[in-house]
PDB file of N, CA and C in Angstrom:
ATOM      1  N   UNK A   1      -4.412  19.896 -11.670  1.00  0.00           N
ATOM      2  CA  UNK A   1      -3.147  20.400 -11.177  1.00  0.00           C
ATOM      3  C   UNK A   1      -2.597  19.458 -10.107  1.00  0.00           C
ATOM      4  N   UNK A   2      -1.315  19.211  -9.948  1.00  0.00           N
ATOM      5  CA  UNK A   2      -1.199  18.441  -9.271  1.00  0.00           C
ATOM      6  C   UNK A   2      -0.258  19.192  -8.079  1.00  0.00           C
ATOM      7  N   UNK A   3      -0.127  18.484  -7.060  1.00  0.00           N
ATOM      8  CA  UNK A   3       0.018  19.542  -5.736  1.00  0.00           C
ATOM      9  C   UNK A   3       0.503  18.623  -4.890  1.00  0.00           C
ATOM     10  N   UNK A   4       1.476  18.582  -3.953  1.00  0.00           N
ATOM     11  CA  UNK A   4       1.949  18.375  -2.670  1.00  0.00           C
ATOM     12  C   UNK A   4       1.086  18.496  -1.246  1.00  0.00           C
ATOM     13  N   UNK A   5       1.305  17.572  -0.549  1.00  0.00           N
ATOM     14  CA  UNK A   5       0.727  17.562   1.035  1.00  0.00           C
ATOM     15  C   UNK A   5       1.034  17.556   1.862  1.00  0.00           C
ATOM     16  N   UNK A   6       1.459  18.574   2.788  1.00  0.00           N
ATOM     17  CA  UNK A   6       2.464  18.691   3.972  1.00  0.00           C
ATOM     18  C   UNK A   6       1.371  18.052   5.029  1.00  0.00           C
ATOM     19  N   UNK A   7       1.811  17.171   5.341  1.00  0.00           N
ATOM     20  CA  UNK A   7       1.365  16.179   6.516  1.00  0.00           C
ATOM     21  C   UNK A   7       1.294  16.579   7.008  1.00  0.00           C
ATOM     22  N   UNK A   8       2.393  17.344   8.433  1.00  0.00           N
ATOM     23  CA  UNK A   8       2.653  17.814   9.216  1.00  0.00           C
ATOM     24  C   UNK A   8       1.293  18.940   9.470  1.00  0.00           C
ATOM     25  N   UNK A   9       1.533  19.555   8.644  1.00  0.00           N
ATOM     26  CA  UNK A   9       0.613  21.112   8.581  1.00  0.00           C
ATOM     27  C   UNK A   9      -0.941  20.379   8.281  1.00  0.00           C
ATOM     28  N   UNK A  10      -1.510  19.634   7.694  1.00  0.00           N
ATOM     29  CA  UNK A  10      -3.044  19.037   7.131  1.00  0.00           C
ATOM     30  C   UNK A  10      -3.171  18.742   8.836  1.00  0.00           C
ATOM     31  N   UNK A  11      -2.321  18.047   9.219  1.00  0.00           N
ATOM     32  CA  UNK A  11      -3.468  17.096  11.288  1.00  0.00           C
ATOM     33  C   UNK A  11      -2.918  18.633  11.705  1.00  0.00           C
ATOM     34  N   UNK A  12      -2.389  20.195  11.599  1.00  0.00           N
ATOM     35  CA  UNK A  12      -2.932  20.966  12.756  1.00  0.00           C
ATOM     36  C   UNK A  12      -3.993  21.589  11.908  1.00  0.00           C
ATOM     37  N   UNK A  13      -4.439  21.466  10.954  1.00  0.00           N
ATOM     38  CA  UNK A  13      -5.967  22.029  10.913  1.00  0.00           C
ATOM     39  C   UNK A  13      -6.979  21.302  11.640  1.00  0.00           C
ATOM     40  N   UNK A  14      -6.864  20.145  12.588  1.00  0.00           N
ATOM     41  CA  UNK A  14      -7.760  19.392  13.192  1.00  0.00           C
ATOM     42  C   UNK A  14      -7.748  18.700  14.394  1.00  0.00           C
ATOM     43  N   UNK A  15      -9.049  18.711  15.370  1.00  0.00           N
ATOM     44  CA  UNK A  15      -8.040  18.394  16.697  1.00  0.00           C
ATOM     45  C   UNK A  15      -9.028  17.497  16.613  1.00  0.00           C
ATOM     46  N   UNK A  16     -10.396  16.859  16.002  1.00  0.00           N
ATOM     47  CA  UNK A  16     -10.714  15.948  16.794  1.00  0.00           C
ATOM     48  C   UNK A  16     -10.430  14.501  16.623  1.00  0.00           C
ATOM     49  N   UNK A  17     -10.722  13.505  17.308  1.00  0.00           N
ATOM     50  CA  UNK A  17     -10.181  12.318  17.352  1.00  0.00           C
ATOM     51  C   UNK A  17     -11.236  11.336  17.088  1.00  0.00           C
ATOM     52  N   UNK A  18     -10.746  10.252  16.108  1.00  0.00           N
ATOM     53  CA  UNK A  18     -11.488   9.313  15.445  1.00  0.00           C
ATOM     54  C   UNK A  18     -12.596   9.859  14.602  1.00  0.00           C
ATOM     55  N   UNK A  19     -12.390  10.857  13.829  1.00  0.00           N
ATOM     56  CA  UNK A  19     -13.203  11.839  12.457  1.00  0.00           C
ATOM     57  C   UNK A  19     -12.100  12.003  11.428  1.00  0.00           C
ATOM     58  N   UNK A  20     -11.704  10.945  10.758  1.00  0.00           N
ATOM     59  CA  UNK A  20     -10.498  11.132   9.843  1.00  0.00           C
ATOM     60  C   UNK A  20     -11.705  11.882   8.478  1.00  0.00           C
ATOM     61  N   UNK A  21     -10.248  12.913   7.658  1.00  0.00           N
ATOM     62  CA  UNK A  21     -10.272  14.051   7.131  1.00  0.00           C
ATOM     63  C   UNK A  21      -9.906  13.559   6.248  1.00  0.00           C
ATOM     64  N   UNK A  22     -10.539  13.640   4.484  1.00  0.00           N
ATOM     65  CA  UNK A  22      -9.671  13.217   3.092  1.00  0.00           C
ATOM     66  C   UNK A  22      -9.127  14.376   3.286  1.00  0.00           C
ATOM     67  N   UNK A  23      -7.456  13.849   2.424  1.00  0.00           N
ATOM     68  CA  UNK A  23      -6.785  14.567   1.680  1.00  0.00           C
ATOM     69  C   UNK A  23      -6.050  14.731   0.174  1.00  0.00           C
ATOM     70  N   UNK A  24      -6.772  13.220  -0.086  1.00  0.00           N
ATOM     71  CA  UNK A  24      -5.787  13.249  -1.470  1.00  0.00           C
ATOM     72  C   UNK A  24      -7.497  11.756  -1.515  1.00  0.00           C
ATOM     73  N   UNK A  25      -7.105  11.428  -2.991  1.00  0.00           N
ATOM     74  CA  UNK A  25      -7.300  10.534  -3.879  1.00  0.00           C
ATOM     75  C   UNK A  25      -6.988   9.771  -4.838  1.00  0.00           C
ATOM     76  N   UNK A  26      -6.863   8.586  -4.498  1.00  0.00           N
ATOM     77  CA  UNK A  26      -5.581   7.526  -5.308  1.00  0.00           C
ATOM     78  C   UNK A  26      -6.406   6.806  -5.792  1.00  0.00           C
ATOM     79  N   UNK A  27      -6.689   6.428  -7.343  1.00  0.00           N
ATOM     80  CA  UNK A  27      -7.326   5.539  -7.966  1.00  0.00           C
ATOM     81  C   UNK A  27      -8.791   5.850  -7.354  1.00  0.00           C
ATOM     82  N   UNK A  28      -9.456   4.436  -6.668  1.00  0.00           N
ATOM     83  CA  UNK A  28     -10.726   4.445  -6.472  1.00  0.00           C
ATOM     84  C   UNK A  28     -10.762   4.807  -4.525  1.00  0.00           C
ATOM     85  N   UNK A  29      -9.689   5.368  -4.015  1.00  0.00           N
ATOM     86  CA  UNK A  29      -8.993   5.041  -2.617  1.00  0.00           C
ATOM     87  C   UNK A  29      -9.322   6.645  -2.087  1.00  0.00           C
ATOM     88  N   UNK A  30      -9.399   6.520  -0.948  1.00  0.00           N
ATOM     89  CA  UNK A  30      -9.366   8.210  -0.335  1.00  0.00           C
ATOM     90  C   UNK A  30      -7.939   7.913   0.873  1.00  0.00           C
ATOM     91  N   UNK A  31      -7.164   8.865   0.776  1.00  0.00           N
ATOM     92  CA  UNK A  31      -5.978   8.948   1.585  1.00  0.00           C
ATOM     93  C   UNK A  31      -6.902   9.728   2.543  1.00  0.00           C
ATOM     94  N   UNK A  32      -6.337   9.772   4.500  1.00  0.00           N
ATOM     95  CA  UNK A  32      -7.283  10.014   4.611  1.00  0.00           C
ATOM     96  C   UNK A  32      -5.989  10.522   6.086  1.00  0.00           C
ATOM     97  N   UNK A  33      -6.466  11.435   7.143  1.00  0.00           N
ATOM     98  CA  UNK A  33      -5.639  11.678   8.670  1.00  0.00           C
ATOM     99  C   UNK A  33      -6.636  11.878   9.276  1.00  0.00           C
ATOM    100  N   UNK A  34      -6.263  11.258  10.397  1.00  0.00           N
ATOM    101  CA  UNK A  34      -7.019  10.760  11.369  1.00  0.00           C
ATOM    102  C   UNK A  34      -5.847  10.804  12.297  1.00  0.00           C
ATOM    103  N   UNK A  35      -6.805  11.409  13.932  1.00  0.00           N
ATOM    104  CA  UNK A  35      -6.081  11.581  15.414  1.00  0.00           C
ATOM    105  C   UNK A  35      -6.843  10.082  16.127  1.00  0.00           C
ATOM    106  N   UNK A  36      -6.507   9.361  16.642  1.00  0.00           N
ATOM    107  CA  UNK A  36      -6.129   8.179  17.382  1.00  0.00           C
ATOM    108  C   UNK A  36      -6.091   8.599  18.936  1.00  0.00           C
ATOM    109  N   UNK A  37      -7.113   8.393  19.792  1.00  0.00           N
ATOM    110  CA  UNK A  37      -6.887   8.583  21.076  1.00  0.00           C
ATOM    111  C   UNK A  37      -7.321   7.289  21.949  1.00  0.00           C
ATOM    112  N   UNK A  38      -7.489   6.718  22.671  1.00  0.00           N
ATOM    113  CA  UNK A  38      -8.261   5.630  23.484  1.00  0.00           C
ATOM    114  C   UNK A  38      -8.314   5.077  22.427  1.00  0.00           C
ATOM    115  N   UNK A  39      -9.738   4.096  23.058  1.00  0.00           N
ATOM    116  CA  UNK A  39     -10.121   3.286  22.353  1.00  0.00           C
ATOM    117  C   UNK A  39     -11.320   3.737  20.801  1.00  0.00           C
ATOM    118  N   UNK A  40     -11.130   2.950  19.912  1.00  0.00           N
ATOM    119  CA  UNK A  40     -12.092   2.730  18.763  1.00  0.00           C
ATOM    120  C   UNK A  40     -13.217   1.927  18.921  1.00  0.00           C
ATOM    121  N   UNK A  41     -13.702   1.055  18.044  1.00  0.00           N
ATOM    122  CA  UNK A  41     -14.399  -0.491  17.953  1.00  0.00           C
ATOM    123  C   UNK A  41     -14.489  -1.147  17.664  1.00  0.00           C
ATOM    124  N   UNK A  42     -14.702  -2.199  18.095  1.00  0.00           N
ATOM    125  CA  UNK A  42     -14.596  -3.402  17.185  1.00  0.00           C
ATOM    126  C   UNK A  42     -15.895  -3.504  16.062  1.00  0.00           C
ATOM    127  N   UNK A  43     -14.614  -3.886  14.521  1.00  0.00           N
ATOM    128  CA  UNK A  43     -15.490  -3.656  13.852  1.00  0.00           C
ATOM    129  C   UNK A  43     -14.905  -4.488  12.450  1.00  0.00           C
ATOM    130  N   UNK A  44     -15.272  -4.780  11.222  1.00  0.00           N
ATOM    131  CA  UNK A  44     -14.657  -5.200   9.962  1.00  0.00           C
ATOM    132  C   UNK A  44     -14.980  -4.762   8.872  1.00  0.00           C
ATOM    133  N   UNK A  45     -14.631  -4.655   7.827  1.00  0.00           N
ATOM    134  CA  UNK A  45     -14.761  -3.961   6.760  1.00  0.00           C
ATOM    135  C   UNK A  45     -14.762  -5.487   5.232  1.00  0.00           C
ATOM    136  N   UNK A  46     -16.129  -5.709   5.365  1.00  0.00           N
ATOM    137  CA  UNK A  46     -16.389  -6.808   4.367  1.00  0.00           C
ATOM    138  C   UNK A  46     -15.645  -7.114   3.118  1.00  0.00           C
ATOM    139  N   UNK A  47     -15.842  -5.580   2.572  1.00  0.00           N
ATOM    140  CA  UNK A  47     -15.438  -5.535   0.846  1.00  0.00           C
ATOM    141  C   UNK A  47     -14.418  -4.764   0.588  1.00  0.00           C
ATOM    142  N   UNK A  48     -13.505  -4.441   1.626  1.00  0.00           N
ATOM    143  CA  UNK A  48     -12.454  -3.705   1.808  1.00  0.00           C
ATOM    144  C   UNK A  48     -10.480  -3.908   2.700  1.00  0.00           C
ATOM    145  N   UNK A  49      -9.716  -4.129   2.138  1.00  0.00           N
ATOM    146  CA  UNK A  49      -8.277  -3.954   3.034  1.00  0.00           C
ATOM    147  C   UNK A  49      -8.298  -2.238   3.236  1.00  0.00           C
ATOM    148  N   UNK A  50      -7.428  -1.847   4.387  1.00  0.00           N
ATOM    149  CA  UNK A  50      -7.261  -1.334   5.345  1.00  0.00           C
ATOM    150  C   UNK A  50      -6.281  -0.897   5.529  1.00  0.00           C
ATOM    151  N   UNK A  51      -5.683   0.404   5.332  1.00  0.00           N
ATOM    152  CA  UNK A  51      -3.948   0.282   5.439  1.00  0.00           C
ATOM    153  C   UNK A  51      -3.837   1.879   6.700  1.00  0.00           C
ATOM    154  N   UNK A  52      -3.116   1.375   7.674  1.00  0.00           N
ATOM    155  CA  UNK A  52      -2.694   2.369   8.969  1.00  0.00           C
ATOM    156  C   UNK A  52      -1.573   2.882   9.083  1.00  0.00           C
ATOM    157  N   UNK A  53      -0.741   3.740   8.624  1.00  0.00           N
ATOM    158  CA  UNK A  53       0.267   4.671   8.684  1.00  0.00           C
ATOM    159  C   UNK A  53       0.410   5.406   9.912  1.00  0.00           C
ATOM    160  N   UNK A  54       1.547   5.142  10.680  1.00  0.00           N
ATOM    161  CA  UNK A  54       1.367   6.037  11.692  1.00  0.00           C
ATOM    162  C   UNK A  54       2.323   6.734  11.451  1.00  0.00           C
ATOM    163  N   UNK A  55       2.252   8.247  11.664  1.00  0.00           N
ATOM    164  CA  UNK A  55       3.426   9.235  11.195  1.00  0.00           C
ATOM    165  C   UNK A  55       3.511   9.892  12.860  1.00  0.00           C
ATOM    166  N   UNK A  56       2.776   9.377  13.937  1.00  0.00           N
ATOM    167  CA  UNK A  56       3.455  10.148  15.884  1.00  0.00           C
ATOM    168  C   UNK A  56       2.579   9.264  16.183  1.00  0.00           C
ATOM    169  N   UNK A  57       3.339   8.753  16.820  1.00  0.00           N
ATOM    170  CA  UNK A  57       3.379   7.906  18.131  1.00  0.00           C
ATOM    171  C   UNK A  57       2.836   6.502  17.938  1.00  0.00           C
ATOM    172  N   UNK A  58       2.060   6.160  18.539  1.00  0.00           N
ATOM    173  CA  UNK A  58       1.802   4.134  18.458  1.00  0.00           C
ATOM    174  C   UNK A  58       0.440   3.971  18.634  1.00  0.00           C
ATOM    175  N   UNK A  59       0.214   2.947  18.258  1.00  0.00           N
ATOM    176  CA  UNK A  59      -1.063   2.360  18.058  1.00  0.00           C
ATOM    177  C   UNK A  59      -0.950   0.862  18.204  1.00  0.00           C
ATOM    178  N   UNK A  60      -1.696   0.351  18.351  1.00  0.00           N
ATOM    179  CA  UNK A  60      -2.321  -1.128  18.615  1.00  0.00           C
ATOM    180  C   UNK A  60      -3.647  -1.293  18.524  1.00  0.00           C
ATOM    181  N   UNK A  61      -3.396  -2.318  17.233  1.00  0.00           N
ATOM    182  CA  UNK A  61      -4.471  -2.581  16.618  1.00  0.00           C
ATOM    183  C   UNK A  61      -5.038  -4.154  17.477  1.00  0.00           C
ATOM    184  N   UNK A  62      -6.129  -4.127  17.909  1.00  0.00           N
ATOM    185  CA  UNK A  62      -6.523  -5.309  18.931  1.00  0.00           C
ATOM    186  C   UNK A  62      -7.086  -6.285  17.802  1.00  0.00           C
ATOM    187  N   UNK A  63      -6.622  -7.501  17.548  1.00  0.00           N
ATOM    188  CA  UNK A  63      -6.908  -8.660  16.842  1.00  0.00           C
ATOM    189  C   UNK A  63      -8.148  -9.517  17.554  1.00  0.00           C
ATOM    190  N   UNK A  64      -8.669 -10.712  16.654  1.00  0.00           N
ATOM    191  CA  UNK A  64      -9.122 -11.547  18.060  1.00  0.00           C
ATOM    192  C   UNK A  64      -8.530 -12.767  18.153  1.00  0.00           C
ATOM    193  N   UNK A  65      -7.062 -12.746  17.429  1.00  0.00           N
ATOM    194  CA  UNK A  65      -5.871 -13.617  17.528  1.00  0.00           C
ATOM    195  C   UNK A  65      -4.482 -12.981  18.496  1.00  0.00           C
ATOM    196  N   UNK A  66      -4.556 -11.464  18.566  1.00  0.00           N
ATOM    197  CA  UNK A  66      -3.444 -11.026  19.528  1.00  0.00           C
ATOM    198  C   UNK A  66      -3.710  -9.545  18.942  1.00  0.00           C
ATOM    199  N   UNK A  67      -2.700  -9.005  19.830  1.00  0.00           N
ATOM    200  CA  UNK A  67      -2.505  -6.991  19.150  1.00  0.00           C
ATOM    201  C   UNK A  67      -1.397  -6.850  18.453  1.00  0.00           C
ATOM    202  N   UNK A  68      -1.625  -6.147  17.899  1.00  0.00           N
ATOM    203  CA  UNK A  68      -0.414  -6.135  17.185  1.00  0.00           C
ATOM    204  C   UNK A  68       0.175  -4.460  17.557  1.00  0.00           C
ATOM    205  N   UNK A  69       1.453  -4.163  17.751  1.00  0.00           N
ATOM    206  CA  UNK A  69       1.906  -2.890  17.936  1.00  0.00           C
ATOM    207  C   UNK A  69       2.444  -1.721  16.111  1.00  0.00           C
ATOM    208  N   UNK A  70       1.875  -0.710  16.436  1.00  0.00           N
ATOM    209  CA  UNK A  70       2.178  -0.136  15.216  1.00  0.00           C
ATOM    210  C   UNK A  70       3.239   1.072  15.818  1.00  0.00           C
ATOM    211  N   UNK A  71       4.488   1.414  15.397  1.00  0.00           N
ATOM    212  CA  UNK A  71       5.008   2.433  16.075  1.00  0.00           C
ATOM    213  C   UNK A  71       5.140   3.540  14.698  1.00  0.00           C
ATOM    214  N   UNK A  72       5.786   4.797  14.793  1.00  0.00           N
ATOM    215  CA  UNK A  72       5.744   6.037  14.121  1.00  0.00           C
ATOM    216  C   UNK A  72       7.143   5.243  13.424  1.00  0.00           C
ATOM    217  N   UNK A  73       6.233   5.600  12.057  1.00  0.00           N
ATOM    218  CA  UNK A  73       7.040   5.347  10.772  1.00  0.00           C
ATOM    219  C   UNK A  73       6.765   3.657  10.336  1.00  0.00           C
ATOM    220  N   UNK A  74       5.856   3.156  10.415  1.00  0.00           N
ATOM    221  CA  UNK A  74       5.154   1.761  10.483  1.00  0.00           C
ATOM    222  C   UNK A  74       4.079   2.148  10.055  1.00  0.00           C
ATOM    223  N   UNK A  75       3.687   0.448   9.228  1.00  0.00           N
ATOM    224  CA  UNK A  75       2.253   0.816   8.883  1.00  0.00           C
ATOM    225  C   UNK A  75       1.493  -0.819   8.809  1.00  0.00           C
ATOM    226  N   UNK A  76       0.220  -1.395   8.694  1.00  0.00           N
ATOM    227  CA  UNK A  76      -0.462  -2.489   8.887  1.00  0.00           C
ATOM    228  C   UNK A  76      -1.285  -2.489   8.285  1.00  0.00           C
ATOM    229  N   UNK A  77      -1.486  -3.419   7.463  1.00  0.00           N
ATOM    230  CA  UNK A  77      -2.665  -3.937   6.274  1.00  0.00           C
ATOM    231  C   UNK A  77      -3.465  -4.664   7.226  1.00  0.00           C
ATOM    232  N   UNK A  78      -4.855  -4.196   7.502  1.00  0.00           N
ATOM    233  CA  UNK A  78      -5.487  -5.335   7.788  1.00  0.00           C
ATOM    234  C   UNK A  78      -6.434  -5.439   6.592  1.00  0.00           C
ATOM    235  N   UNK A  79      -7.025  -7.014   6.448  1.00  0.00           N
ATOM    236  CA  UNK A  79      -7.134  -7.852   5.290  1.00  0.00           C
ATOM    237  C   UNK A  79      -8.592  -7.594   5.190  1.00  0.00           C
ATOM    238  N   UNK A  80      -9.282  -7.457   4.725  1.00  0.00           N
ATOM    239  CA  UNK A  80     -11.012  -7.253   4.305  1.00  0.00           C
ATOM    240  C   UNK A  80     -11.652  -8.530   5.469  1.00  0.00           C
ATOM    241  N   UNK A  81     -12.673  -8.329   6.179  1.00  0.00           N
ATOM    242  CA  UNK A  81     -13.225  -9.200   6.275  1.00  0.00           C
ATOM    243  C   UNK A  81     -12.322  -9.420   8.126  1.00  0.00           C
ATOM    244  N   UNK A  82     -11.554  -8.974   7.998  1.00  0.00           N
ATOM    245  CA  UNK A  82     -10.246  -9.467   9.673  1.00  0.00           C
ATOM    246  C   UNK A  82     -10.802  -8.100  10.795  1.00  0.00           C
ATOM    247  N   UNK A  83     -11.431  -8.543  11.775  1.00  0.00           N
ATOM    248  CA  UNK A  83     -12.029  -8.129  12.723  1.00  0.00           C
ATOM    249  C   UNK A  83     -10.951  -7.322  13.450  1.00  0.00           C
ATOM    250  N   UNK A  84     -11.005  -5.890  14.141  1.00  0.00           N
ATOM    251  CA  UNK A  84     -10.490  -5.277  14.601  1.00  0.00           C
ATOM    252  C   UNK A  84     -10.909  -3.986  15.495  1.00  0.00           C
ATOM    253  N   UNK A  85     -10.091  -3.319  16.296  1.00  0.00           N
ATOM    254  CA  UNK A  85      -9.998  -2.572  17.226  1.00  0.00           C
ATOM    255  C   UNK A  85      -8.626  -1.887  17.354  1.00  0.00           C
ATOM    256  N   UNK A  86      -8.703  -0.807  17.130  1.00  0.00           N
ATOM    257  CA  UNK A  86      -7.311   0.174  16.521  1.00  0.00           C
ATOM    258  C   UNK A  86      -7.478   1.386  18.085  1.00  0.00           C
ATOM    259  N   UNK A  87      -6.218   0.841  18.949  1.00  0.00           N
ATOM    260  CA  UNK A  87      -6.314   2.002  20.141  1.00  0.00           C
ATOM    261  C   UNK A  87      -5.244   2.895  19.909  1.00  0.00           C
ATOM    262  N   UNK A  88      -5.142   3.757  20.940  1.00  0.00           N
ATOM    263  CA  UNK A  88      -3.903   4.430  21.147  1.00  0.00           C
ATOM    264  C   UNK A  88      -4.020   5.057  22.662  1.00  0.00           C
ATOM    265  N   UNK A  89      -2.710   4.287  23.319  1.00  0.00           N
ATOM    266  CA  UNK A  89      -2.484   5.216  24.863  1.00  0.00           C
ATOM    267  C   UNK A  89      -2.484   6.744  24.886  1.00  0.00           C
ATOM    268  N   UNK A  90      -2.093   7.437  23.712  1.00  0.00           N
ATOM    269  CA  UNK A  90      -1.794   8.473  23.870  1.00  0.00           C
ATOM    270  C   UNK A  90      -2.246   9.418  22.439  1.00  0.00           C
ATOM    271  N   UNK A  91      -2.558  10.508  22.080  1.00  0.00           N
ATOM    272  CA  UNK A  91      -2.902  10.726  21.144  1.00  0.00           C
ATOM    273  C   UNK A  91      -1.598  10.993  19.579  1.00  0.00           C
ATOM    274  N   UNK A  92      -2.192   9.774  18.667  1.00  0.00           N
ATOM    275  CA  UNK A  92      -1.238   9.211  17.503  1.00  0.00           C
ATOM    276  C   UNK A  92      -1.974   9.722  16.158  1.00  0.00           C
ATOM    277  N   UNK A  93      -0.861  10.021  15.225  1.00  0.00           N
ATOM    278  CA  UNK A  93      -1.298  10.867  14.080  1.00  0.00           C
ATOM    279  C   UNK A  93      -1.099   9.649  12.636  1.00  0.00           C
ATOM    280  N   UNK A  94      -1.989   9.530  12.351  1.00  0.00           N
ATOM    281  CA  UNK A  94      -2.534   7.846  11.602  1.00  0.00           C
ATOM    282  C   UNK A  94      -2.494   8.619  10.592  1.00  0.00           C
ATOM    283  N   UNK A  95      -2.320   7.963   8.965  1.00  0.00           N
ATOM    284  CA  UNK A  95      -2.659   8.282   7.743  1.00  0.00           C
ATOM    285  C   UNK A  95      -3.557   6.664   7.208  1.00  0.00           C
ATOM    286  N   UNK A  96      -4.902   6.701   6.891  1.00  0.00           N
ATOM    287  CA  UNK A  96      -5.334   5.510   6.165  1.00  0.00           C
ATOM    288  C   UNK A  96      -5.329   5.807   4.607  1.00  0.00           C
ATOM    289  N   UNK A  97      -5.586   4.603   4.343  1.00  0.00           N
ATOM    290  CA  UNK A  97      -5.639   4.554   3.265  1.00  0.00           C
ATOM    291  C   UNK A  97      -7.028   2.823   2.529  1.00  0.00           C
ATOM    292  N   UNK A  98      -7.772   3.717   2.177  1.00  0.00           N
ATOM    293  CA  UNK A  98      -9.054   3.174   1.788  1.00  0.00           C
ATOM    294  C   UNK A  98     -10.310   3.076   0.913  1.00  0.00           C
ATOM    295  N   UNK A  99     -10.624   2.406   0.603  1.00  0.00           N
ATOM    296  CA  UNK A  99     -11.672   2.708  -0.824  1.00  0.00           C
ATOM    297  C   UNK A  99     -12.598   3.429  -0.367  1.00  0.00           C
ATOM    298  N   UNK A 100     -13.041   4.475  -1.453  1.00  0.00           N
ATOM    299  CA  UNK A 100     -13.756   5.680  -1.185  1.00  0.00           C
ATOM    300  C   UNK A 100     -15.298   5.248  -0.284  1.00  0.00           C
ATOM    301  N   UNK A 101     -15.764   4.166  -0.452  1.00  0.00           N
ATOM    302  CA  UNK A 101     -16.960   3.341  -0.033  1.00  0.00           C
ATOM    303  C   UNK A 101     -16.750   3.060   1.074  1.00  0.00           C
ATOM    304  N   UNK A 102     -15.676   2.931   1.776  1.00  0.00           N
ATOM    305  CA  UNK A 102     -15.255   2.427   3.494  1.00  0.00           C
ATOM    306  C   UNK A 102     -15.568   3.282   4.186  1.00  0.00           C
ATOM    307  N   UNK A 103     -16.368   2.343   5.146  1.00  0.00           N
ATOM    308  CA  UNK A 103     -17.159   3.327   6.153  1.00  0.00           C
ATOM    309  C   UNK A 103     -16.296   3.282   7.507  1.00  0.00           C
ATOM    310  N   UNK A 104     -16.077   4.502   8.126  1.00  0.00           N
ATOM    311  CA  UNK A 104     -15.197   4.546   8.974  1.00  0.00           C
ATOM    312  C   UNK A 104     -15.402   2.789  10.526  1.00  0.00           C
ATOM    313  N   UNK A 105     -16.449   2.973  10.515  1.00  0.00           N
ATOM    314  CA  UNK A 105     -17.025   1.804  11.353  1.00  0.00           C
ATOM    315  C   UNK A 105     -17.503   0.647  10.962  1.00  0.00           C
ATOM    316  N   UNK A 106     -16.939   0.470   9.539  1.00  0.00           N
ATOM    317  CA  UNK A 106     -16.994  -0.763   9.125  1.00  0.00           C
ATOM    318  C   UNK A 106     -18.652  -1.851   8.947  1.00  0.00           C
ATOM    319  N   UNK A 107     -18.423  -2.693   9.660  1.00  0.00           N
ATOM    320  CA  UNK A 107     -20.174  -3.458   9.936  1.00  0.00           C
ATOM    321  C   UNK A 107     -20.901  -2.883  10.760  1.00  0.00           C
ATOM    322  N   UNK A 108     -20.533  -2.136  11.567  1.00  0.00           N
ATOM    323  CA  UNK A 108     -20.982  -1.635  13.074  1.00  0.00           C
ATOM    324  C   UNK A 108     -21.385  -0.306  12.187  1.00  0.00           C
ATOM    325  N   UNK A 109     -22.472   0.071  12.925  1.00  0.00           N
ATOM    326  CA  UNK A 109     -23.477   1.286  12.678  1.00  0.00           C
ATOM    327  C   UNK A 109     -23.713   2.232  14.657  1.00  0.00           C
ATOM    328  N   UNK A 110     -23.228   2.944  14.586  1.00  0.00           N
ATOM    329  CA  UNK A 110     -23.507   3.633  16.066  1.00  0.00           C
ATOM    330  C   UNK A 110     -23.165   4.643  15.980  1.00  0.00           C
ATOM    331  N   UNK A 111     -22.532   5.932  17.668  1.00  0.00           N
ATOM    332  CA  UNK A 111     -22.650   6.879  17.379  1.00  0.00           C
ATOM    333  C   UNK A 111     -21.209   7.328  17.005  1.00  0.00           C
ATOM    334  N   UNK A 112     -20.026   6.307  16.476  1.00  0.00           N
ATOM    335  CA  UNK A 112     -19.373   6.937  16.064  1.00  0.00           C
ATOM    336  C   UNK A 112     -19.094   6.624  14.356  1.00  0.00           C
ATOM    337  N   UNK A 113     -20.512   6.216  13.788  1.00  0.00           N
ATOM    338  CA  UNK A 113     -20.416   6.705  12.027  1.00  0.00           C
ATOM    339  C   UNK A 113     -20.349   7.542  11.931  1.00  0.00           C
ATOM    340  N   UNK A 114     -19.515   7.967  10.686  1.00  0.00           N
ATOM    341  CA  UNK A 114     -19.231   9.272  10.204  1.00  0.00           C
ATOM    342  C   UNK A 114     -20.283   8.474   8.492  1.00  0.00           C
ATOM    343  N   UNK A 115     -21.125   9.577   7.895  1.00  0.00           N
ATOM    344  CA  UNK A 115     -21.643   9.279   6.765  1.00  0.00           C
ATOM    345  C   UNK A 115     -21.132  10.207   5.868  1.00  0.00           C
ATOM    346  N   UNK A 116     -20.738  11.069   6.414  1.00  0.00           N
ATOM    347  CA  UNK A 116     -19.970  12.202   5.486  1.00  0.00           C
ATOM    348  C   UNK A 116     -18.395  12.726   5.938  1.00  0.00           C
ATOM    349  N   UNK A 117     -17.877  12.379   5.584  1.00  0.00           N
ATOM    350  CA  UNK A 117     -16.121  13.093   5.760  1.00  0.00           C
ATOM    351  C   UNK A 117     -15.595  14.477   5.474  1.00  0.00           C
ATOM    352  N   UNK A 118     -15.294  15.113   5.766  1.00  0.00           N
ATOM    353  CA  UNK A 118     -14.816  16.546   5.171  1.00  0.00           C
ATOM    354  C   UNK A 118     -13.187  16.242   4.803  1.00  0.00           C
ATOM    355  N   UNK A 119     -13.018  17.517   3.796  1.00  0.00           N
ATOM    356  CA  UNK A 119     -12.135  17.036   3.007  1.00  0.00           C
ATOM    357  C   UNK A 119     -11.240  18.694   4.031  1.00  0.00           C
ATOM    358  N   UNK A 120      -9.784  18.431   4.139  1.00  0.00           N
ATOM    359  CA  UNK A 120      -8.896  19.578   4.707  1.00  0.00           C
ATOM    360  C   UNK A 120      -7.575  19.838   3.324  1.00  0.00           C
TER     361      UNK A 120
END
């Protein structure tokens, strides 16, 4: 059956931050919302691109060539393999988009892996 996703309404079933939630499934890809507060980690994703949707407020993704600014209604491919750090001053409502195998922390293993995702 196929079905609609009110954005808006999927991030208030969830308040915590940097535990992104599937919501859909595209090809081999998990669409995915995620809350953005402070800082993340630096981290890369070998066998994988990376795509950041921000639907409130901004983000800056920290390069180790420069940052780049993401504002609401913008979005940023980073490239498989391109080292990064995804902040936010303030708390920002992100949509990714990523192969079902992408681990939220990329090469880095610590205490903010997620090994299992819940689906909203």
């Amino acid at each position: 059956m196929i079905k609609k996703i009110n954005i808006a309404e999927k991030f208030s079933l969830f308040s915590e931050i940097w535990v992104p939630k599937i919501v859909a499934e595209l090809n081999n890809d998990y669409i995915k919302l995620d809350k953005f507060n402070g800082e993340f980690l630096w981290h890369k994703h070998d066998g994988e691109d990376e795509l950041f949707l921000v639907v409130k407020g901004n983000i800056t993704v920290k390069l180790r060539d420069g940052d780049v600014q993401v504002s609401e209604g913008e979005f940023i491919v980073i490239p498989k393999g391109v080292e990064h750090k995804p902040t936010a001053e303030k708390e920002a409502y992100v949509v990714i988009v990523e192969p079902k195998n992408a681990m939220n922390t990329g090469d880095v293993q610590d205490e903010m892996t997620l090994t299992k995702l819940d689906w909203i």
